[in-house]
N, C-alpha and C. Protein backbone atom coordinates (compact mmCIF):
# COMPACT_ATOMS: atom_id res chain seq x y z
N UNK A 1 -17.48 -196.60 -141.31
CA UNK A 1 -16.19 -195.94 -141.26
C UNK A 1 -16.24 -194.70 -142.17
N UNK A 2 -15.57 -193.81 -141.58
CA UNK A 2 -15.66 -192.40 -142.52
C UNK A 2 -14.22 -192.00 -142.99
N UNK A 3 -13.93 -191.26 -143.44
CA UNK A 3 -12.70 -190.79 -143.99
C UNK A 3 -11.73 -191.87 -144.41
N UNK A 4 -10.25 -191.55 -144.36
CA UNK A 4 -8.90 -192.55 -144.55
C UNK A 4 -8.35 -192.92 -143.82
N UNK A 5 -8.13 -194.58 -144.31
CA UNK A 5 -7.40 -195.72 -143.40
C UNK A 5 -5.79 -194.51 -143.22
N UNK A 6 -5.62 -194.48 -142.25
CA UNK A 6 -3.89 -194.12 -142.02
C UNK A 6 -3.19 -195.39 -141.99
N UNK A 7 -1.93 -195.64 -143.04
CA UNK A 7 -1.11 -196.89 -143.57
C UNK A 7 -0.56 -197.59 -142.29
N UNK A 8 -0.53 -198.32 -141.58
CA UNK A 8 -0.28 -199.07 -140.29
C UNK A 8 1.50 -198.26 -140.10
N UNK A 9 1.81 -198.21 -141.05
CA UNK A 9 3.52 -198.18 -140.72
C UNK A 9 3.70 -196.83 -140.63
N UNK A 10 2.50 -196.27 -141.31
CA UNK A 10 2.80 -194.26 -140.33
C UNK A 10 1.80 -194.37 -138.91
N UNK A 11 1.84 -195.05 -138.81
CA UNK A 11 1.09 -194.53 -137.14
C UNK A 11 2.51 -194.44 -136.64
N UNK A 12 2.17 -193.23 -136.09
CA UNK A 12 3.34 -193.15 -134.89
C UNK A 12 3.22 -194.11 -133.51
N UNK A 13 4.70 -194.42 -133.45
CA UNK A 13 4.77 -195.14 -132.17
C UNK A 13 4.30 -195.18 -131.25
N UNK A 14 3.99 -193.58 -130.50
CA UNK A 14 3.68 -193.08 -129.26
C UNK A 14 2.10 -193.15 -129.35
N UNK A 15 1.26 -192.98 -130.51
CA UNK A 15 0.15 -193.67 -130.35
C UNK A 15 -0.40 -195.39 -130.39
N UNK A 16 0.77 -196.00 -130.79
CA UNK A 16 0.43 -197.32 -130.53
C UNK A 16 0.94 -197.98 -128.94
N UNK A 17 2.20 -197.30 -128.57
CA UNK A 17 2.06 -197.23 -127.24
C UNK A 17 1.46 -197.13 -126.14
N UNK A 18 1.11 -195.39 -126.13
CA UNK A 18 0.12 -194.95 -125.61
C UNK A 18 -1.69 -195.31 -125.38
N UNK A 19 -2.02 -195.84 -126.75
CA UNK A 19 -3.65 -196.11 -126.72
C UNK A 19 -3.83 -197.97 -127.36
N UNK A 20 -2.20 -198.09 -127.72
CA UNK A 20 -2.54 -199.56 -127.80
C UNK A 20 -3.80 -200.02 -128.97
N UNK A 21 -3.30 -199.11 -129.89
CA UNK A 21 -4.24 -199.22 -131.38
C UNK A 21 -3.70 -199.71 -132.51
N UNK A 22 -4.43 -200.49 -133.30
CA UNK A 22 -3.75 -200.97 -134.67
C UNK A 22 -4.70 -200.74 -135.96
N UNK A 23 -5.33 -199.75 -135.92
CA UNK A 23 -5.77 -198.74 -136.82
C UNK A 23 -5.76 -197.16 -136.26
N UNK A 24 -6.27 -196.64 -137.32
CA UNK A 24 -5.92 -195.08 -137.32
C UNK A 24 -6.63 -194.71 -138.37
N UNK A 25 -7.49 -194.11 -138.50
CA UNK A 25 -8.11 -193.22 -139.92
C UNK A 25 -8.15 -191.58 -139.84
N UNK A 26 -8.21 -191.04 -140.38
CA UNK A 26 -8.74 -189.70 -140.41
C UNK A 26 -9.77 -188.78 -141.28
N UNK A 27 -10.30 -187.76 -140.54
CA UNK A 27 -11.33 -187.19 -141.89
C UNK A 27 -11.17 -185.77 -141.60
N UNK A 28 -11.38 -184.92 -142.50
CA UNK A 28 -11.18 -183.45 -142.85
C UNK A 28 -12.30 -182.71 -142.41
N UNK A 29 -11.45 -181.88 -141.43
CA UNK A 29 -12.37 -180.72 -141.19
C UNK A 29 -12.14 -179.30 -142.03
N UNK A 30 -13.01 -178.44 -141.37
CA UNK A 30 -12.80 -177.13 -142.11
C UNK A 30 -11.79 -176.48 -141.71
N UNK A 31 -11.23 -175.88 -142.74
CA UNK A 31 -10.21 -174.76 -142.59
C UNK A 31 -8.70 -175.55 -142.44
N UNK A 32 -8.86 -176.85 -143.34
CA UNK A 32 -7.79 -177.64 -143.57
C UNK A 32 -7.20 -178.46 -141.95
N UNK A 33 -7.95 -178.80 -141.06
CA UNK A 33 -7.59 -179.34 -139.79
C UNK A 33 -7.76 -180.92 -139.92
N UNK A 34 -7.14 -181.83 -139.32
CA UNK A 34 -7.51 -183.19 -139.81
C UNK A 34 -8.26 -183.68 -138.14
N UNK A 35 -9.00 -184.71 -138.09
CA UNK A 35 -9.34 -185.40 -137.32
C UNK A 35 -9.23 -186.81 -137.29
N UNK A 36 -8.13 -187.14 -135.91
CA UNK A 36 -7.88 -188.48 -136.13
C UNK A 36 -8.57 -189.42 -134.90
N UNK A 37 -8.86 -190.44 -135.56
CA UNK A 37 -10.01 -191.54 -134.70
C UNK A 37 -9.31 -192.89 -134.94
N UNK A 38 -9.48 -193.68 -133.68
CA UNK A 38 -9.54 -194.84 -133.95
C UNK A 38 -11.25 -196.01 -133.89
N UNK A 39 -10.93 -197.09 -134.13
CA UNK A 39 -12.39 -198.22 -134.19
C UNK A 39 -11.76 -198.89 -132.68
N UNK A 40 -12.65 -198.77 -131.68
CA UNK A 40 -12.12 -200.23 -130.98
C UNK A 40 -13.42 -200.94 -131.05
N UNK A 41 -12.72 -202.17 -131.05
CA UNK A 41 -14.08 -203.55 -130.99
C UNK A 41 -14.12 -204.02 -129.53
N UNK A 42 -15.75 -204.16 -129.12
CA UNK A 42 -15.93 -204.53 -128.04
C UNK A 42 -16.76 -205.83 -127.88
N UNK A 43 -17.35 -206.69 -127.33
CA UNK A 43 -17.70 -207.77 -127.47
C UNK A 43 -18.84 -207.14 -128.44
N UNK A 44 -19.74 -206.43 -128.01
CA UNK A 44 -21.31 -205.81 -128.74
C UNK A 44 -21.11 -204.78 -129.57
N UNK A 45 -19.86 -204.27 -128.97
CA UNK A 45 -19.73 -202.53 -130.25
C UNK A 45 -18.49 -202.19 -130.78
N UNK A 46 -18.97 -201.31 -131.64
CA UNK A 46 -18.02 -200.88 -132.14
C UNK A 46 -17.79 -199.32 -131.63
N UNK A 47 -16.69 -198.68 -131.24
CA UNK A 47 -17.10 -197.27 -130.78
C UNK A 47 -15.46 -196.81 -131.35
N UNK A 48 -15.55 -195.61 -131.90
CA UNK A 48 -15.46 -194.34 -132.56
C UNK A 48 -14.36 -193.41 -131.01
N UNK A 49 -12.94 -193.51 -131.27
CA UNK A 49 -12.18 -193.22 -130.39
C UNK A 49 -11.19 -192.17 -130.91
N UNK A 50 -11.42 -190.42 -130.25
CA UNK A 50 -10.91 -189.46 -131.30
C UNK A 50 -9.65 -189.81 -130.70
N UNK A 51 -8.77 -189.44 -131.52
CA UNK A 51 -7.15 -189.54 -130.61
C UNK A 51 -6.53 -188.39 -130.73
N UNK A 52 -6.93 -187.44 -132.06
CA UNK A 52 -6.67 -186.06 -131.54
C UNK A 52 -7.16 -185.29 -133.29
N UNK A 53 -6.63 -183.85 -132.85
CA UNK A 53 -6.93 -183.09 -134.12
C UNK A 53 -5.46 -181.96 -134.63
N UNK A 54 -5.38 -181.51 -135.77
CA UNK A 54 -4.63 -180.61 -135.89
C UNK A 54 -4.57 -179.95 -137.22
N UNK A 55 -3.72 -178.90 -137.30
CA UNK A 55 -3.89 -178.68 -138.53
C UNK A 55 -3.06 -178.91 -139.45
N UNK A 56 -3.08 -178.99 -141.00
CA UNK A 56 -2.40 -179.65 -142.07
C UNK A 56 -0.99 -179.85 -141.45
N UNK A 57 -0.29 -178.60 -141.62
CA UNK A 57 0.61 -178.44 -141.55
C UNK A 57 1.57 -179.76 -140.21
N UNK A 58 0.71 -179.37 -139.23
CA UNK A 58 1.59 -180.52 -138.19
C UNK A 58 0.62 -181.91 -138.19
N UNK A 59 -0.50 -182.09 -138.67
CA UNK A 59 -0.82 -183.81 -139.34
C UNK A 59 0.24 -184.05 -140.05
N UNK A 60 0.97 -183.05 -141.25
CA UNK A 60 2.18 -183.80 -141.88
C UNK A 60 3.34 -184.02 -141.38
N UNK A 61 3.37 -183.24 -140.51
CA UNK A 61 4.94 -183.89 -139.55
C UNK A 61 4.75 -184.77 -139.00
N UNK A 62 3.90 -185.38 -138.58
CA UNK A 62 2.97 -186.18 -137.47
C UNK A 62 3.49 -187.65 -138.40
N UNK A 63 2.58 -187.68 -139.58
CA UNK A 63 2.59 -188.88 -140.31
C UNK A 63 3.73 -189.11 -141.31
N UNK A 64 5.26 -187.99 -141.09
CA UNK A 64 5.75 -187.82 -142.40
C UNK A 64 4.96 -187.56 -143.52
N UNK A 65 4.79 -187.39 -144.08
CA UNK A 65 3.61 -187.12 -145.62
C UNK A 65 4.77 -185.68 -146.24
């Protein structure tokens, strides 16, 4: 796992809706943009699921922060 757990109770709704996830992490790109991923578990793997990107400014509207 790379970057930060995102706190279960800021995931937004519409991504637990939508992709039916109960994690969320993110890690920092350049020029202050965040990248957000989820883990799904599969019987054999584990695979690395982007759910999107943006920059500071609207990651913080996104997550409240």
């Amino acid at each position: 796992f790379c970057g930060e757990r995102i706190k279960k109770e800021l995931i937004p709704k519409e991504y637990i809706q939508k992709y039916s996830i109960d994690n969320l992490l993110w890690w920092p790109l350049p020029n202050a943009w965040r990248l957000v991923y989820t883990i799904i578990s599969n019987k054999d793997k584990l695979v690395a699921a982007i759910v999107g990107y943006s920059n500071h400014k609207n990651y913080e509207r996104r997550f409240k922060y």
